[in-house]
Protein backbone atom coordinates (compact mmCIF):
# COMPACT_ATOMS: atom_id res chain seq x y z
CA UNK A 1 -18.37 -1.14 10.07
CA UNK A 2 -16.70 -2.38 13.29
CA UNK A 3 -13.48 -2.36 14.49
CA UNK A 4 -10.74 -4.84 13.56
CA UNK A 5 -9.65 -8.30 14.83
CA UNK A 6 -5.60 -8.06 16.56
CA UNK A 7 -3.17 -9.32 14.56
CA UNK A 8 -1.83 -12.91 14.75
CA UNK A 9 1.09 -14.30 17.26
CA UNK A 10 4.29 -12.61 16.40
CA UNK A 11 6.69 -14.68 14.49
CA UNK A 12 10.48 -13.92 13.25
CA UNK A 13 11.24 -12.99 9.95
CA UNK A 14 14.38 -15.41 9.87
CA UNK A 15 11.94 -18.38 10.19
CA UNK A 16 10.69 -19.41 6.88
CA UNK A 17 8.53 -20.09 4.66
CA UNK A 18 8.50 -16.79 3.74
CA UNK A 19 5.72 -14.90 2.18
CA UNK A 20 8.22 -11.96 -0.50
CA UNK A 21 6.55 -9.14 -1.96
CA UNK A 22 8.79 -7.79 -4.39
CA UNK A 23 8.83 -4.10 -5.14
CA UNK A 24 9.41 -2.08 -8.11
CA UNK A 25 10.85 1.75 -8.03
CA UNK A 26 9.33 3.45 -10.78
CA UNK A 27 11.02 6.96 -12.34
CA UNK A 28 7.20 8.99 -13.45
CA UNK A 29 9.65 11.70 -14.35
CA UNK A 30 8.30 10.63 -18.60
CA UNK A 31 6.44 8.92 -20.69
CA UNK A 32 5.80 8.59 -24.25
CA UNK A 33 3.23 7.78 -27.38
CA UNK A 34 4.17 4.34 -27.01
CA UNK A 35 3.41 4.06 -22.95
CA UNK A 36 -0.28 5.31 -23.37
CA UNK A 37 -0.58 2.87 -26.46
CA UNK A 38 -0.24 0.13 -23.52
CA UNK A 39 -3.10 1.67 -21.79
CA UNK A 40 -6.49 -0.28 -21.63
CA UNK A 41 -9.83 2.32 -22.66
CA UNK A 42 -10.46 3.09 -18.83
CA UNK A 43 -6.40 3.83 -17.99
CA UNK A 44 -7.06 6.40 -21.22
CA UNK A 45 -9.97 8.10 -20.19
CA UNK A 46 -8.75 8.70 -16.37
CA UNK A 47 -5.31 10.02 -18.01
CA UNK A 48 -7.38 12.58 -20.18
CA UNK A 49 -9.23 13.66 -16.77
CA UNK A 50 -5.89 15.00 -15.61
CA UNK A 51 -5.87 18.93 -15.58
CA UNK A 52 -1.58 19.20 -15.31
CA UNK A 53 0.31 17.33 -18.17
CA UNK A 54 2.88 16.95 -15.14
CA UNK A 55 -0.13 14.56 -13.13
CA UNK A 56 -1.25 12.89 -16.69
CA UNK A 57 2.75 12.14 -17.43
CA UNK A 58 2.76 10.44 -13.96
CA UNK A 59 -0.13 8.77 -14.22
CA UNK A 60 0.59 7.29 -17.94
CA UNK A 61 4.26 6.49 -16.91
CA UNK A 62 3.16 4.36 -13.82
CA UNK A 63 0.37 2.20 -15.27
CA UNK A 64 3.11 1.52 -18.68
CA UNK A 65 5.18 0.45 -16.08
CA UNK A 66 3.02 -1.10 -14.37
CA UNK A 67 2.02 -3.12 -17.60
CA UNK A 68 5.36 -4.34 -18.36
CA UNK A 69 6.54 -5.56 -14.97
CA UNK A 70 2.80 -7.33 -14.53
CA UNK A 71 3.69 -8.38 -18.12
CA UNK A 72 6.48 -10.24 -17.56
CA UNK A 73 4.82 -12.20 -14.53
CA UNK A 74 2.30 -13.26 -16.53
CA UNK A 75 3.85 -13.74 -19.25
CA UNK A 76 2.04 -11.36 -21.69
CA UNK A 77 1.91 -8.49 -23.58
CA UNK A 78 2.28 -5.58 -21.06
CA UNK A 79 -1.59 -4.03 -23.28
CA UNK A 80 -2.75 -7.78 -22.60
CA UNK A 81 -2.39 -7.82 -18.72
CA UNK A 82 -5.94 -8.07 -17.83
CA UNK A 83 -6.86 -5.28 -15.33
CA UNK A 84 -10.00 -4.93 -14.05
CA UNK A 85 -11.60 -3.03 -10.88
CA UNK A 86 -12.96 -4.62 -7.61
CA UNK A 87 -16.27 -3.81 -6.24
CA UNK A 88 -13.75 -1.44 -3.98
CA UNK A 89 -12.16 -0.01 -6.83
CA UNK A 90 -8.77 -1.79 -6.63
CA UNK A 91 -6.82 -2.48 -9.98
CA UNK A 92 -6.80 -6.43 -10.01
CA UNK A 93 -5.85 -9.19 -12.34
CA UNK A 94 -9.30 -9.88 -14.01
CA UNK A 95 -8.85 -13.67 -12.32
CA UNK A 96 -8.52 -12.19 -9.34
CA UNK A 97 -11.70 -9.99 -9.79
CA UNK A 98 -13.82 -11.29 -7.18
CA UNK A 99 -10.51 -9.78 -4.49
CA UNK A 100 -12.26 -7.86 -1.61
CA UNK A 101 -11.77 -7.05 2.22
CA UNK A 102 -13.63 -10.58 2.71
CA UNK A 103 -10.78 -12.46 0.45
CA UNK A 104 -8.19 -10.55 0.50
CA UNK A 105 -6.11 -13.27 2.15
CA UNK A 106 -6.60 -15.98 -0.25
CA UNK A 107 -3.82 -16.84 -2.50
CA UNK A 108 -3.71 -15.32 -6.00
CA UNK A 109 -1.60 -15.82 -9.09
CA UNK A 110 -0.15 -12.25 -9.20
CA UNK A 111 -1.37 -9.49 -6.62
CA UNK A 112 -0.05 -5.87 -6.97
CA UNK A 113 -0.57 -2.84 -6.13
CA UNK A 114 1.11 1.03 -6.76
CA UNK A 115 1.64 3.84 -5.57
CA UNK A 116 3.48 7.13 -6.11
CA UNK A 117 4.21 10.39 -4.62
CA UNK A 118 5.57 13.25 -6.74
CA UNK A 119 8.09 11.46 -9.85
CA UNK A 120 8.52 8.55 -7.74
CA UNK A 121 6.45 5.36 -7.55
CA UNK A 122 6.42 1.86 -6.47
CA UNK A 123 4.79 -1.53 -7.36
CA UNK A 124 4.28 -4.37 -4.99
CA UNK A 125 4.23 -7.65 -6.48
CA UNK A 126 3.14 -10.89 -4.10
CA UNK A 127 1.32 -13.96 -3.78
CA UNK A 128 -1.03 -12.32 -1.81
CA UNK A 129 -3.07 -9.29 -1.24
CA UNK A 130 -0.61 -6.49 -0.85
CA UNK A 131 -0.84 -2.71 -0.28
CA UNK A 132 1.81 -0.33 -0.39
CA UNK A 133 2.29 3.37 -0.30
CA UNK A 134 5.06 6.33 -0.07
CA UNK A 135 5.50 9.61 0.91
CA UNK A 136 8.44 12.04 0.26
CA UNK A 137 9.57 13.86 3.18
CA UNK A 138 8.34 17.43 3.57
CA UNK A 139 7.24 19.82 6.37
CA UNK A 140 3.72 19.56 7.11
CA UNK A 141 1.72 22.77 8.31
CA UNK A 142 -1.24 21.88 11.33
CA UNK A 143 0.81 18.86 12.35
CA UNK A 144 -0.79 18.12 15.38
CA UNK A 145 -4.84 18.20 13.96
CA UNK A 146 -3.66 15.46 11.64
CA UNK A 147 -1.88 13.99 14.46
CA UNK A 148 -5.56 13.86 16.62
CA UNK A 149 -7.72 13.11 13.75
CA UNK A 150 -6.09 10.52 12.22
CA UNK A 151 -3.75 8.78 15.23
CA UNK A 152 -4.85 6.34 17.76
CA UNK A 153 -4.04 7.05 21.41
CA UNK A 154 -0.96 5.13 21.69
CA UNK A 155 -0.19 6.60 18.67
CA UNK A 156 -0.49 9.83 19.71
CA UNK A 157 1.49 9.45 23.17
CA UNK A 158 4.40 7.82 20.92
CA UNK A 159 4.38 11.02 18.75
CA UNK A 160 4.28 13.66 21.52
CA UNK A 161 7.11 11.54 23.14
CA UNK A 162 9.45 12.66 20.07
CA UNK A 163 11.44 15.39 19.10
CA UNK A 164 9.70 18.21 16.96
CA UNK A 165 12.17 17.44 14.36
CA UNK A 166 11.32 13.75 14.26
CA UNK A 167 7.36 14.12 14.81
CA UNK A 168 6.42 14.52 11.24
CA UNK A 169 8.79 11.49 9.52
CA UNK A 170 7.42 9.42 12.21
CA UNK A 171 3.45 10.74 11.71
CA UNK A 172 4.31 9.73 7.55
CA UNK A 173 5.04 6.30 8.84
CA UNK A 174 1.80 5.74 10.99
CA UNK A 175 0.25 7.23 7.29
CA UNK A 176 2.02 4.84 4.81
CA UNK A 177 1.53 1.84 7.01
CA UNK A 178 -2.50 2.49 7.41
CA UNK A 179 -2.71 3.39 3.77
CA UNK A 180 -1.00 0.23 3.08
CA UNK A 181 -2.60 -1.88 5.23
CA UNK A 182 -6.23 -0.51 3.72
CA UNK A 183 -5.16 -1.01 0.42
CA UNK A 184 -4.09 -4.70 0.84
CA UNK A 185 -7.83 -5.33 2.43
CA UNK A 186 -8.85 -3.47 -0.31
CA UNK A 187 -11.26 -0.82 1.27
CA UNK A 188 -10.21 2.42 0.45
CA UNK A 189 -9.51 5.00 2.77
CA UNK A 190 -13.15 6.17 4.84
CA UNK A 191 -14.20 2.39 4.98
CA UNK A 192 -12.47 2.27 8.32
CA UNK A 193 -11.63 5.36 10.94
CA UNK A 194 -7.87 5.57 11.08
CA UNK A 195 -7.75 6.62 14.44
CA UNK A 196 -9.18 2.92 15.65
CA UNK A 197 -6.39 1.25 13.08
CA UNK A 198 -3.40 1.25 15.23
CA UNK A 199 -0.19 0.44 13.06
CA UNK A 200 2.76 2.02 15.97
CA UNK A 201 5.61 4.20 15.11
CA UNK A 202 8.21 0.93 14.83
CA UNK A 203 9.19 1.05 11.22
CA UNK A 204 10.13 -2.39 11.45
CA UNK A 205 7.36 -4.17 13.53
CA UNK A 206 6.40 -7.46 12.09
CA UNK A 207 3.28 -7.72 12.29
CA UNK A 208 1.68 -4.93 13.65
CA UNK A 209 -1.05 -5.08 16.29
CA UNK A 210 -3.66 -3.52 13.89
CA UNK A 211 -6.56 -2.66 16.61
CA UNK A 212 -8.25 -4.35 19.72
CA UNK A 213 -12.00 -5.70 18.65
CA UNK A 214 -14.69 -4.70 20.90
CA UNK A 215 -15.98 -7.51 23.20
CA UNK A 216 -17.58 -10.16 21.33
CA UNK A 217 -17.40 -8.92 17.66
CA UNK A 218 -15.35 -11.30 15.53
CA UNK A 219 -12.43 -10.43 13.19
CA UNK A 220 -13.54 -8.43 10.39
CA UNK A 221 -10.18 -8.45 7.90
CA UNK A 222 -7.51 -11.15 7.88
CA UNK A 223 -4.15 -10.87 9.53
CA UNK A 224 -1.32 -8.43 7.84
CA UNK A 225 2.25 -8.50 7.78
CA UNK A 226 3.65 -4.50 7.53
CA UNK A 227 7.13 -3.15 7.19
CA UNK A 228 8.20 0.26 6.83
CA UNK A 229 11.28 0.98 4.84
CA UNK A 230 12.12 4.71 5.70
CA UNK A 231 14.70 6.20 3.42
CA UNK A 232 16.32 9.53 2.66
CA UNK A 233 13.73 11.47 0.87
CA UNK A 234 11.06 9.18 1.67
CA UNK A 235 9.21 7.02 3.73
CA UNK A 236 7.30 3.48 2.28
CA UNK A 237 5.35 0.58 3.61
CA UNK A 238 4.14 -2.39 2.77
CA UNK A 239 1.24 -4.45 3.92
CA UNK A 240 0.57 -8.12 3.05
CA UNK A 241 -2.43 -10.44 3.89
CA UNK A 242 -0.70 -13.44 4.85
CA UNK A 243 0.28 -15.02 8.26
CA UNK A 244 3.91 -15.94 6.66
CA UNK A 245 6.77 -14.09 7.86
CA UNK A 246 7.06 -11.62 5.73
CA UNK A 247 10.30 -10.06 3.62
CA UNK A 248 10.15 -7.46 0.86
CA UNK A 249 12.57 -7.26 -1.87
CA UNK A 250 13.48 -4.00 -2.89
CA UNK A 251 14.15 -4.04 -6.89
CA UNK A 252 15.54 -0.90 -8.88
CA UNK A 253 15.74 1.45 -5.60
C-alpha cells in the first residue's frame, strides 16, 4: 500500500458547521446475566474465547454498553442494534456495512467506534467515520525501540527534544492518535507502517498533517480531523473522516 495523501487546509474550530463526535466513558469494572443477554451470537462466542473472567467482564460490559447507547440513537432495542463486521473487521451498523478505507468519509446514519484500556472505555458516536482510542498512563520499559519503530522522523526529533519524564505521555499520544486515525479509515493496525503516518506531538492540532505522498501517487484515505484529550490517568484521541471543523463532546467523563 502507499503512503498517504496530506491533510486538508487548516481551518478553526470556532468556525462552524461543525462536524461533533460525541463520546461515551464507559466503567468495564462489571457486568451481569442481563448484559451478555444483549449480546448478538458472534459478541458471545468472542466473550467465551477470553481466558481471564477479568478480560471477558470487560469485554461483555463494553459491547452492553455499547448496545444501549447505539440503542438509543437508533432508536431500538440495545439486542436489536444491528452490528455487523466490515471486510476490515470493524463493528458497523449493518447499513453501514459496505464502510471501508475507500468510504470511510461518506456520511452515515450512526458511526461508532470503542475502545478501552484496563476498566475504562470509551465510545465515539458521529456522523461520520470515527476512530478513537485510550491509554492509561504507565511507565513503559524499551522506550526508545518503540520510539524508532513506530515514530516518524519529526516525530522522533519532537520526542528526543523532551524531558525523560514527559517522553512517554507524549509517545502515548503519537499512539492514540495513529490508532485512531486507522480505525476511523478502518484498516487495522499493519495495513499502513506507522512510522510513514505522521500525527505530531500537539495534543490539540486540528487537523493533523497525516503524511507527505510520494511524487505523483494520489491520496489514498480521505482527510481526518484528530484531537487528543490528555487527562490525569490517561491519554485519548479521536479521529474523524470529515473536512468539518471538528469538536468532541465529552459525555459521562
Amino acid at each position: 500500500m502507499g503512503s498517504l495523501s496530506a491533510a486538508g487546509a487548516v481551518d478553526t474550530v470556532d468556525q462552524p458547521p461543525y462536524t461533533v463526535v460525541d463520546c461515551y466513558r464507559l466503567d468495564l469494572c462489571t457486568s451481569h446475566a442481563e448484559d451478555l443477554a444483549l449480546l448478538d451470537q458472534r459478541e458471545r462466542v468472542r466473550a467465551a474465547r477470553f481466558r481471564f473472567e477479568r478480560d471477558r467482564t470487560r469485554y461483555i460490559a463494553a459491547h452492553a454498553q455499547m448496545r444501549r447507547l447505539l440503542g438509543l440513537r437508533l432508536g431500538v432495542a440495545p439486542a436489536a442494534v444491528p452490528l455487523t463486521l466490515t471486510r476490515h473487521g470493524k463493528p458497523v451498523i449493518l447499513r453501514d456495512a459496505r464502510a471501508n478505507a475507500d468510504t470511510a468519509g461518506d456520511d452515515g446514519p450512526c458511526r461508532f467506534n470503542l475502545t478501552h484500556s484496563g476498566a475504562v472505555g470509551y465510545l465515539a458516536v458521529a456522523c461520520c467515520s470515527v476512530g478513537i482510542d485510550v491509554e492509561l498512563h504507565r511507565p513503559i520499559e524499551d522506550l526508545q525501540p518503540l520510539i524508532d519503530t513506530y515514530c516518524s522522523p519529526l516525530e522522533i526529533a519532537s520526542l528526543a527534544a523532551m524531558r525523560p519524564e514527559e517522553r512517554c505521555v507524549g509517545f502515548l499520544g503519537i499512539w492514540t492518535r495513529k490508532e485512531a486515525a486507522l480505525k476511523a479509515w478502518g484498516t487495522g493496525i499493519g495495513a499502513i507502517a506507522l512510522d510513514r503516518l505522521h500525527v505530531g506531538v500537539d495534543s490539540q492540532a486540528l487537523p493533523s498533517r497525516l503524511a507527505e505522498p510520494l511524487a505523483g501517487e494520489p491520496p489514498l484515505y480521505p482527510d481526518l480531523r484528530l484531537k487528543s484529550l490528555p487527562g490525569a490517568d490517561q491519554v485519548l484521541s479521536v479521529a474523524a473522516a470529515t473536512r468539518q471543523p471538528m469538536t468532541v463532546r465529552m459525555i459521562g467523563a
